[in-house]
C-alpha atoms as a PDB file:
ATOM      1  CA  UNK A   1     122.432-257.638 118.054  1.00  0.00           C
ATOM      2  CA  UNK A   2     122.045-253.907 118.336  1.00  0.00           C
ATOM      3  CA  UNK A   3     125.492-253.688 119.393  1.00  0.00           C
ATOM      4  CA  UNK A   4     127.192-256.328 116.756  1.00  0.00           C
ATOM      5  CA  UNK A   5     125.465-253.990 113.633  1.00  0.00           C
ATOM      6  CA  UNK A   6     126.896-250.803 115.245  1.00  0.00           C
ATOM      7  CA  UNK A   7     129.978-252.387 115.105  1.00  0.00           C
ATOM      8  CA  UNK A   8     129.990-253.946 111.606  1.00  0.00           C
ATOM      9  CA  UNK A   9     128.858-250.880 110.679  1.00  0.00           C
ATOM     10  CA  UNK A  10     131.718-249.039 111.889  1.00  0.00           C
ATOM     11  CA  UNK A  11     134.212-251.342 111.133  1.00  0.00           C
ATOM     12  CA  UNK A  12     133.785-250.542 107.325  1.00  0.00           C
ATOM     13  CA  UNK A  13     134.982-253.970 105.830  1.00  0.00           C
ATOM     14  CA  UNK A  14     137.598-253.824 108.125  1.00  0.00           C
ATOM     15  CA  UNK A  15     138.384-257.086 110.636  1.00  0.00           C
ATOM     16  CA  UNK A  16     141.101-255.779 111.801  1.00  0.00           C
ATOM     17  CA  UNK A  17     139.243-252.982 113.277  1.00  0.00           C
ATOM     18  CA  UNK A  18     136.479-254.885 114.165  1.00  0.00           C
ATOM     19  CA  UNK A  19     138.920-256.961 116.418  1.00  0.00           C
ATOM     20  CA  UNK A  20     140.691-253.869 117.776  1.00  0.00           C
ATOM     21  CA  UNK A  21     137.116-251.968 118.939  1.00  0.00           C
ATOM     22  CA  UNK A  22     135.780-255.243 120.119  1.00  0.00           C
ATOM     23  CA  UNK A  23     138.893-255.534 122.303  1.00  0.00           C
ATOM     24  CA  UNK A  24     138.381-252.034 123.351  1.00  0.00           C
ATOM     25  CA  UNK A  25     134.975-253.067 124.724  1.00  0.00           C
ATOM     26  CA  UNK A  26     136.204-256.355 126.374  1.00  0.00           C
ATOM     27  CA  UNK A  27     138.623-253.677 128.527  1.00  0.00           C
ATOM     28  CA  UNK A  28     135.792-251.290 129.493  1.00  0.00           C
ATOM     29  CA  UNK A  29     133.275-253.910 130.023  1.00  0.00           C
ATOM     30  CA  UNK A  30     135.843-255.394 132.602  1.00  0.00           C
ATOM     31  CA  UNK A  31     136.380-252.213 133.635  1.00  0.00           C
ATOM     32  CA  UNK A  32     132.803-251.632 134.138  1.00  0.00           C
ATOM     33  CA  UNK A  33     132.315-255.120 135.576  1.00  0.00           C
ATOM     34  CA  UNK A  34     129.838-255.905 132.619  1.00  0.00           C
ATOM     35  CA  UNK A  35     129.724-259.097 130.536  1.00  0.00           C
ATOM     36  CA  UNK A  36     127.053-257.059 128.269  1.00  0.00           C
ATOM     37  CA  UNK A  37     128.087-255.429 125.106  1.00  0.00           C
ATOM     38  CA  UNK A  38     126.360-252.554 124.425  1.00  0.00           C
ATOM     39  CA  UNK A  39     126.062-250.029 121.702  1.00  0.00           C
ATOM     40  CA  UNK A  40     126.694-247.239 124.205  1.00  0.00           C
ATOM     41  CA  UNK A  41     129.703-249.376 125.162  1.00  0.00           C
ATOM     42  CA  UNK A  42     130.927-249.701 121.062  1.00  0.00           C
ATOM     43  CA  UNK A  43     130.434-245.711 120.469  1.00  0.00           C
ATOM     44  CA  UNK A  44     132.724-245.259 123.746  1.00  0.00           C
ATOM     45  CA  UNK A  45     135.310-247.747 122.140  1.00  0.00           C
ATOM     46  CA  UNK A  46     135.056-245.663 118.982  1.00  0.00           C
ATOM     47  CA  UNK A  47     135.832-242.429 120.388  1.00  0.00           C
ATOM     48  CA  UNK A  48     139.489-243.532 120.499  1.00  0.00           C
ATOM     49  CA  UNK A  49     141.256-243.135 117.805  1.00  0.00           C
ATOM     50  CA  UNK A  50     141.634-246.750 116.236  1.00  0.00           C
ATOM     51  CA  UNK A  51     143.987-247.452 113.116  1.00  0.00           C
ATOM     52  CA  UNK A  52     141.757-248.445 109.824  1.00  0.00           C
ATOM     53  CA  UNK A  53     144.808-250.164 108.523  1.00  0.00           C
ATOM     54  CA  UNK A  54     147.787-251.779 109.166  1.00  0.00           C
ATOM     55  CA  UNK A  55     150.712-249.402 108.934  1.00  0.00           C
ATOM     56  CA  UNK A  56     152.979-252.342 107.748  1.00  0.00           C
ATOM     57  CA  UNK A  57     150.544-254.278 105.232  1.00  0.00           C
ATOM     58  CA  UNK A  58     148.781-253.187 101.711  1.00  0.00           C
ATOM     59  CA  UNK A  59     146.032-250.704 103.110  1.00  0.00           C
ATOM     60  CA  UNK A  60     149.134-248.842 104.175  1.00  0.00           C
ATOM     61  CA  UNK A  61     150.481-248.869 100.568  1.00  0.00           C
ATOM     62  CA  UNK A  62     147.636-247.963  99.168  1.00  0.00           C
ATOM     63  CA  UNK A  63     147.135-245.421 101.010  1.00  0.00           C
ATOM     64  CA  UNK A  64     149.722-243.773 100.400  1.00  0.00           C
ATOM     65  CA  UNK A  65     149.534-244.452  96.874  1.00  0.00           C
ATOM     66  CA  UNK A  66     146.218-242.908  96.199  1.00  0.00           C
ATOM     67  CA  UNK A  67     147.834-239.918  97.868  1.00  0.00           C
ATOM     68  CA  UNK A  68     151.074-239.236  96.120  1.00  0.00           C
ATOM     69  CA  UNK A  69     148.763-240.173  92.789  1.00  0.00           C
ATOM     70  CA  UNK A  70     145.779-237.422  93.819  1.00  0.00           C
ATOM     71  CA  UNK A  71     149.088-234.820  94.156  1.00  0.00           C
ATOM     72  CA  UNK A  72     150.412-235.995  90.975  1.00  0.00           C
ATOM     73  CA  UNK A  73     146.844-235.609  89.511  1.00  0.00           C
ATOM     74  CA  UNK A  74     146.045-232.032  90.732  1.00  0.00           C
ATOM     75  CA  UNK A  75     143.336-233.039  92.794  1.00  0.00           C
ATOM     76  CA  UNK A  76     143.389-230.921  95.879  1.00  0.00           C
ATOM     77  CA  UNK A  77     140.258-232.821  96.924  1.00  0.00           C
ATOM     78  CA  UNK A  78     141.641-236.271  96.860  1.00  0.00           C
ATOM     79  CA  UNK A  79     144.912-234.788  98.308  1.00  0.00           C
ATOM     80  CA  UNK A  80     142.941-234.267 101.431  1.00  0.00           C
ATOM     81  CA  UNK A  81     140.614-236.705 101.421  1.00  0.00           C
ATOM     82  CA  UNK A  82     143.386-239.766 101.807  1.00  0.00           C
ATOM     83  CA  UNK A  83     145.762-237.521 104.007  1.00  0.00           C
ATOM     84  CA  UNK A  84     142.830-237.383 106.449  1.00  0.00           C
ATOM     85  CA  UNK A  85     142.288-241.129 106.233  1.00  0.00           C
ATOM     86  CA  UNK A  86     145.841-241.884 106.644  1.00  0.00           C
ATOM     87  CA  UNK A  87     146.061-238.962 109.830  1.00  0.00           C
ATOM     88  CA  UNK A  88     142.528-241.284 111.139  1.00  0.00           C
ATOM     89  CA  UNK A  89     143.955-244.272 110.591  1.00  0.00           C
ATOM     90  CA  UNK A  90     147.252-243.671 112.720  1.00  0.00           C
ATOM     91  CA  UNK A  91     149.434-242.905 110.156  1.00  0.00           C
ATOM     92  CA  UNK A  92     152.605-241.093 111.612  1.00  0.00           C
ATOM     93  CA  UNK A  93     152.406-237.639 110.381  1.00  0.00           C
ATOM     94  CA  UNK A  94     155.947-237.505 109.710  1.00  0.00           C
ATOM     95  CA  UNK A  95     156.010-240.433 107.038  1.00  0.00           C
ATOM     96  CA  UNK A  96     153.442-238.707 104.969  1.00  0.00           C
ATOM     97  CA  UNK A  97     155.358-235.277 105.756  1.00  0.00           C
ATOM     98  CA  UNK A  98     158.480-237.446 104.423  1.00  0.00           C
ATOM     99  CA  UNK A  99     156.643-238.741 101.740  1.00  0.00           C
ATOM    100  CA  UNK A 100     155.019-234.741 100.657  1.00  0.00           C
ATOM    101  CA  UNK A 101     158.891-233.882 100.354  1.00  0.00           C
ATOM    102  CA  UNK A 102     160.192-236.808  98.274  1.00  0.00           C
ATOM    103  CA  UNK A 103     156.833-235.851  95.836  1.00  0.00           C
ATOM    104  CA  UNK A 104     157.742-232.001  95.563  1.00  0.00           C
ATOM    105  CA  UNK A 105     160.832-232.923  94.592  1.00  0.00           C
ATOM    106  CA  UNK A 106     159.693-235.688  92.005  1.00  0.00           C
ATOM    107  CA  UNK A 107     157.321-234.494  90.674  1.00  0.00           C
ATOM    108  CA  UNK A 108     157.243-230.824  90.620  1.00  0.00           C
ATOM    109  CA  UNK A 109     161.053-229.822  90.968  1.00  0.00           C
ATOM    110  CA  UNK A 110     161.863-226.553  89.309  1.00  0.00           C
ATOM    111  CA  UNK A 111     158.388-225.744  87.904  1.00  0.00           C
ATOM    112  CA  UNK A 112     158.127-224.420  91.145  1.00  0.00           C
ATOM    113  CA  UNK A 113     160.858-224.210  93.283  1.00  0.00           C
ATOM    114  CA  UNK A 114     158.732-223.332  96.540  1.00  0.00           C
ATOM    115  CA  UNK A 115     156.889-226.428  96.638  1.00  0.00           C
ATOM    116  CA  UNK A 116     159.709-228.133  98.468  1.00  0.00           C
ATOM    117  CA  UNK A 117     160.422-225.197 100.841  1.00  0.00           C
ATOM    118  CA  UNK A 118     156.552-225.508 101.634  1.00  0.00           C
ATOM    119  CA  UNK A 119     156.746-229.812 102.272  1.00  0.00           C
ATOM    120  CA  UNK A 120     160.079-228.906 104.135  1.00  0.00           C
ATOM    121  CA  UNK A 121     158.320-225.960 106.402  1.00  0.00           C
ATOM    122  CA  UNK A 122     155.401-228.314 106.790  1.00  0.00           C
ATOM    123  CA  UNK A 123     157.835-230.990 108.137  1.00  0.00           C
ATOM    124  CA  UNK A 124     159.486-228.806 110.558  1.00  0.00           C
ATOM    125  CA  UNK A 125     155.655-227.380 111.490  1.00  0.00           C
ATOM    126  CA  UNK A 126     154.525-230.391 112.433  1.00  0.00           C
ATOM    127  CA  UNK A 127     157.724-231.758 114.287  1.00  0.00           C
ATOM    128  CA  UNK A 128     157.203-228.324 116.048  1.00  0.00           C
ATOM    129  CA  UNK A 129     153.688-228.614 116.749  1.00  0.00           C
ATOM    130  CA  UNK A 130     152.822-232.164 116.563  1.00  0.00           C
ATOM    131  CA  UNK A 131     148.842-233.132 116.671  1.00  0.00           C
ATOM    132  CA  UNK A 132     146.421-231.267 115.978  1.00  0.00           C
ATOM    133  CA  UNK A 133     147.674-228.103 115.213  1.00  0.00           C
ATOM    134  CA  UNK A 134     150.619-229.280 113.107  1.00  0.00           C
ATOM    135  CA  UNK A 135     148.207-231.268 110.914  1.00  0.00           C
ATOM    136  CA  UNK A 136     146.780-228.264 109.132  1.00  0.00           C
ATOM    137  CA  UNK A 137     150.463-227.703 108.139  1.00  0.00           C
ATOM    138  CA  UNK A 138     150.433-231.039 106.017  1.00  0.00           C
ATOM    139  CA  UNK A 139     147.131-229.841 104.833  1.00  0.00           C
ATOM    140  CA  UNK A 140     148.874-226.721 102.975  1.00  0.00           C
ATOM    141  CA  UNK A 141     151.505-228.646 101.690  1.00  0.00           C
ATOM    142  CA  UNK A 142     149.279-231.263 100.190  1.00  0.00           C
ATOM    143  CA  UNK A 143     147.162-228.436  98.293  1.00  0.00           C
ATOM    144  CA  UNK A 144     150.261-226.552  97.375  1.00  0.00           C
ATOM    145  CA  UNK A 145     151.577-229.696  95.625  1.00  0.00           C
ATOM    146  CA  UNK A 146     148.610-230.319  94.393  1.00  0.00           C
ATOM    147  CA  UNK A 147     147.388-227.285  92.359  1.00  0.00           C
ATOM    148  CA  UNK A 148     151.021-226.738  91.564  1.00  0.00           C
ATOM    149  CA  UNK A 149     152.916-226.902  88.451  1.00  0.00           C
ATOM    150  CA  UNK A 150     154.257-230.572  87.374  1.00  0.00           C
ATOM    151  CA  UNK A 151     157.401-231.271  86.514  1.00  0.00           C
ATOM    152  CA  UNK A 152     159.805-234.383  86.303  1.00  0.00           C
ATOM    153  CA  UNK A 153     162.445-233.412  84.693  1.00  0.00           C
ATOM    154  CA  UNK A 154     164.980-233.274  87.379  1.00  0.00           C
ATOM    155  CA  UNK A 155     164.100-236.532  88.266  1.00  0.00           C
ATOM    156  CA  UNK A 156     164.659-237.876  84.974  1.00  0.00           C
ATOM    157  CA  UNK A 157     167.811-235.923  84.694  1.00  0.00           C
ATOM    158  CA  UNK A 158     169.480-237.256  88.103  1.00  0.00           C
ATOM    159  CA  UNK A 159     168.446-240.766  87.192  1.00  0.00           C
ATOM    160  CA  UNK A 160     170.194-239.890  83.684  1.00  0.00           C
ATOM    161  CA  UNK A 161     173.675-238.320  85.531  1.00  0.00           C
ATOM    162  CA  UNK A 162     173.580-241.718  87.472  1.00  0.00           C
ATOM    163  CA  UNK A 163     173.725-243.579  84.795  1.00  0.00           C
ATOM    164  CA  UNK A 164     176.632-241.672  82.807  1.00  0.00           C
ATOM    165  CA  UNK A 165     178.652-241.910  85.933  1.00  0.00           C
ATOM    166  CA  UNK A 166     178.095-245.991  86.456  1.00  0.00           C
ATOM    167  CA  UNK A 167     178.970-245.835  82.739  1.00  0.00           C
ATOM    168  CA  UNK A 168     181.789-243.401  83.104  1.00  0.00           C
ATOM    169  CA  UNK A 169     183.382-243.730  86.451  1.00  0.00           C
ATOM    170  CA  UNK A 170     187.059-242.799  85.575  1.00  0.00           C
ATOM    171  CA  UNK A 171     186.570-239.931  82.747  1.00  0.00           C
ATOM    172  CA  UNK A 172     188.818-237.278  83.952  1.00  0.00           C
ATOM    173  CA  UNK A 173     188.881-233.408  84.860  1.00  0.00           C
ATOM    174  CA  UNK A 174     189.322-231.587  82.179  1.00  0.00           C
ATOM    175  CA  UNK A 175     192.663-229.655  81.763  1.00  0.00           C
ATOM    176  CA  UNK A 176     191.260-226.295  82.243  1.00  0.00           C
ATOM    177  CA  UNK A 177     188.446-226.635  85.000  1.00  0.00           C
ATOM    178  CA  UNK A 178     190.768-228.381  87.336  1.00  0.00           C
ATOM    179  CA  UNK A 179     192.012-227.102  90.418  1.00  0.00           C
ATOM    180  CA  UNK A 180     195.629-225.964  90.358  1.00  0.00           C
ATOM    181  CA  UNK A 181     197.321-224.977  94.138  1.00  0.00           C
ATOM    182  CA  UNK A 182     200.885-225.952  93.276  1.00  0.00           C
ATOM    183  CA  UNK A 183     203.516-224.959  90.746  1.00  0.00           C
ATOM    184  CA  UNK A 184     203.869-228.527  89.373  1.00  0.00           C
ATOM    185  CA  UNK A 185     200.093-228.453  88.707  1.00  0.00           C
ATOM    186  CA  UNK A 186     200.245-225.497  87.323  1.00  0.00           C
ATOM    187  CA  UNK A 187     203.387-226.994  84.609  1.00  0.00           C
ATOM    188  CA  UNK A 188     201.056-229.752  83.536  1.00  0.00           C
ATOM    189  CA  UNK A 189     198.235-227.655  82.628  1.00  0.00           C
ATOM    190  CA  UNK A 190     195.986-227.743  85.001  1.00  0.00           C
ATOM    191  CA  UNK A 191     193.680-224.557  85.112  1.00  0.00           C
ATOM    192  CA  UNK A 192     194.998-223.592  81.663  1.00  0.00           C
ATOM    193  CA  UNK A 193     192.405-221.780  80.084  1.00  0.00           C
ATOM    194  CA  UNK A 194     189.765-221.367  81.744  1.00  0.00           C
ATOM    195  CA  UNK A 195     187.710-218.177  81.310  1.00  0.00           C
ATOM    196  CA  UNK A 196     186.164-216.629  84.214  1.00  0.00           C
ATOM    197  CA  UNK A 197     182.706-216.538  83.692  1.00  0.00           C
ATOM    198  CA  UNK A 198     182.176-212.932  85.408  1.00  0.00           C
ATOM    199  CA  UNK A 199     184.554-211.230  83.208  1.00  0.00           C
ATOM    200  CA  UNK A 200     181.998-211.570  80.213  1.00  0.00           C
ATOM    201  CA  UNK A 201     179.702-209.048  79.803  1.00  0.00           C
ATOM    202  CA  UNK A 202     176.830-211.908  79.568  1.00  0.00           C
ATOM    203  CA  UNK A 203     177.404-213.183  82.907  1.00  0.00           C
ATOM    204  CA  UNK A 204     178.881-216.154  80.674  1.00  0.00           C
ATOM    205  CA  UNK A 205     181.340-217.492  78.227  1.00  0.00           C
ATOM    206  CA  UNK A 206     180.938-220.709  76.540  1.00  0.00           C
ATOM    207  CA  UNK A 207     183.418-223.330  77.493  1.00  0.00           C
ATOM    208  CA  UNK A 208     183.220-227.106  78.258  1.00  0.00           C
ATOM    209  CA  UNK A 209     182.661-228.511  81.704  1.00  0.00           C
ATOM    210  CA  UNK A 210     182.016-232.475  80.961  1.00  0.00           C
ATOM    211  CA  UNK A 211     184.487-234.793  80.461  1.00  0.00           C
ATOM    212  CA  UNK A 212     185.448-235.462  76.584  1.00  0.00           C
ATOM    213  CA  UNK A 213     183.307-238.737  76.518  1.00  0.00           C
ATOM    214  CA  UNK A 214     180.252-236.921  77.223  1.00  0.00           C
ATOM    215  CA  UNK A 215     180.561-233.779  75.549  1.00  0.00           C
ATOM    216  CA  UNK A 216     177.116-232.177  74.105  1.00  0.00           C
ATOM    217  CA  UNK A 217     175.444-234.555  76.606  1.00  0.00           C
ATOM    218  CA  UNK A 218     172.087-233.425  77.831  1.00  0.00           C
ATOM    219  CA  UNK A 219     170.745-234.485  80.835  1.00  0.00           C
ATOM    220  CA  UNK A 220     168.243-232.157  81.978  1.00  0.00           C
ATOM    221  CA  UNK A 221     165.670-230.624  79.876  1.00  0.00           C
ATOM    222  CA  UNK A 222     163.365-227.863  81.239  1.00  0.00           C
ATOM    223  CA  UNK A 223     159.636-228.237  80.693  1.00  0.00           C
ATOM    224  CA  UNK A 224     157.132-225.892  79.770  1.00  0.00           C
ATOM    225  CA  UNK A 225     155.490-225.593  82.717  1.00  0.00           C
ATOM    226  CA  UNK A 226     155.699-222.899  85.596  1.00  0.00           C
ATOM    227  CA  UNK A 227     159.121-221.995  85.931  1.00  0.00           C
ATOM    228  CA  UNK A 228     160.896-224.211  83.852  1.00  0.00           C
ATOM    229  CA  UNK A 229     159.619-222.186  81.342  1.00  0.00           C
ATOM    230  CA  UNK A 230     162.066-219.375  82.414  1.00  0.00           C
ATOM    231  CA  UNK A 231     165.028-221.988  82.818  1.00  0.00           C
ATOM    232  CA  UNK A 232     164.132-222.857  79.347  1.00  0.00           C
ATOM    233  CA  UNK A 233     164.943-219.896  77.726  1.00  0.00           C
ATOM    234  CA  UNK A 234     168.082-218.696  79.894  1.00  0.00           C
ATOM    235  CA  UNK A 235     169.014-222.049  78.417  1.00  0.00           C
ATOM    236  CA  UNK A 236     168.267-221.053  75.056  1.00  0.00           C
ATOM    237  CA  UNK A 237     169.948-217.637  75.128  1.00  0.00           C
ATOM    238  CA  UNK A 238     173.145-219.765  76.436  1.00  0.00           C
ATOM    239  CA  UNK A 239     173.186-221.866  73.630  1.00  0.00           C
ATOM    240  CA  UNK A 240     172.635-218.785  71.033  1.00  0.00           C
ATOM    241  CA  UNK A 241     175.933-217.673  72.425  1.00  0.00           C
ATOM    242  CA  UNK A 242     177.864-220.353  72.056  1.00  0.00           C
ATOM    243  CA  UNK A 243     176.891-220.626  68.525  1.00  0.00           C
ATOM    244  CA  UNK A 244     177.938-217.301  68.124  1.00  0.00           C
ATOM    245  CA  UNK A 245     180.792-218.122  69.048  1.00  0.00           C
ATOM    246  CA  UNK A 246     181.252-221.094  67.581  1.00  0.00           C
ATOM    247  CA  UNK A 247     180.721-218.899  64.125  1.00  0.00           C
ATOM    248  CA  UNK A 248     182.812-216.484  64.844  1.00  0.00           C
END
């Protein structure tokens, strides 16, 4: 009885568990040529590492979920909290170090650009150092995603660019922004035009780059968070001058 509440105990809801530490002891009783189960003999089973989910089924999903939500939320704590139950549980460290990448990029994107270096280098950290010591790398990610500035906005803007292309798959080059390495190119107009942006004393000279059907379209938008907020007004200034000289 003693040894059947330690384990229920343990097991935390869990059958699955329950099943895999109670076939744990079955292996060392045998090996121990015991027929007894013991709670000295469940604590051994426990010291292994067991999975507390099943990496295929729903605890895995939500799992994962409450992490990439706890980033998302700025909650450093939470962050943690579920990365160390998924690194418990058996997780493979690379799928969350995937998953850590995939979020910097969705969620935080330019507000600031070195989250994604940071998921990246805690990728390659852990590929490089693998358990334990390459753990603490996922660690730093997760908190630097997680107190960092939020921001979808490229992911709203590359889902946006997808969708004008499905939309727009054979709007052509313009004239002037084409490539032109031969003569004949060169007598139809290709290249004709364009203004080299470095010859400006801005850095920049109004001109159009999209196709005619989506001229003045606007996919990305900076927010005012972190650096977007710098992207936002180089934007701004670029617009001023092209209503300059637009007026002029």
């Amino acid at each position: 009885p003693d040894a059947r509440a330690l384990l229920v105990t343990e097991s935390d809801g869990d059958a699955r568990r329950a099943l895999t530490v109670l076939e744990a002891c079955a292996v060392l009783a045998a090996a121990a040529e015991s027929t007894e189960l013991t709670p000295a003999l469940v604590a051994q089973a426990l010291q292994t590492r067991l999975p507390s989910y099943d990496k295929s089924g729903e605890q895995h999903f939500n799992l994962i979920s409450a992490y990439h939500k706890s980033l998302r939320g700025s909650d450093p704590q939470a962050a943690l909290y579920w990365l160390a139950r998924m690194i418990e549980g058996g997780e493979d460290p690379l799928y969350v170090a995937r998953r850590t990448v995939r979020f910097a990029a969705e969620d935080i994107g330019l507000a600031d650009p070195r989250a994604l270096q940071l998921a990246i280098a805690a990728r390659d950290a852990y590929h490089f150092l693998g358990s334990p010591e390459g753990e603490l790398a996922l660690a730093e990610a997760a908190v630097y995603c997680a107190t960092a500035p939020k921001s979808n906005r490229i992911y709203v803007a590359w889902k946006a660019a997808l969708d004008a292309a499905r939309s727009t798959p054979a709007a052509p080059v313009p004239l002037h922004i084409r490539n032109a390495p031969t003569d004949l190119m060169q007598d139809l107009g290709y290249g004709a035009g364009y203004k080299y942006a470095h010859d400006a004393p801005e850095g920049y000279v109004p001109q159009d780059y999209l196709p005619d059907a989506l001229r003045e379209r606007i996919f990305y938008e900076p927010s005012d968070f972190g650096a977007e907020k710098d992207i936002a007004k180089r934007l701004a200034w670029w617009q001023q001058l092209r209503e300059r000289v637009a007026g002029s």
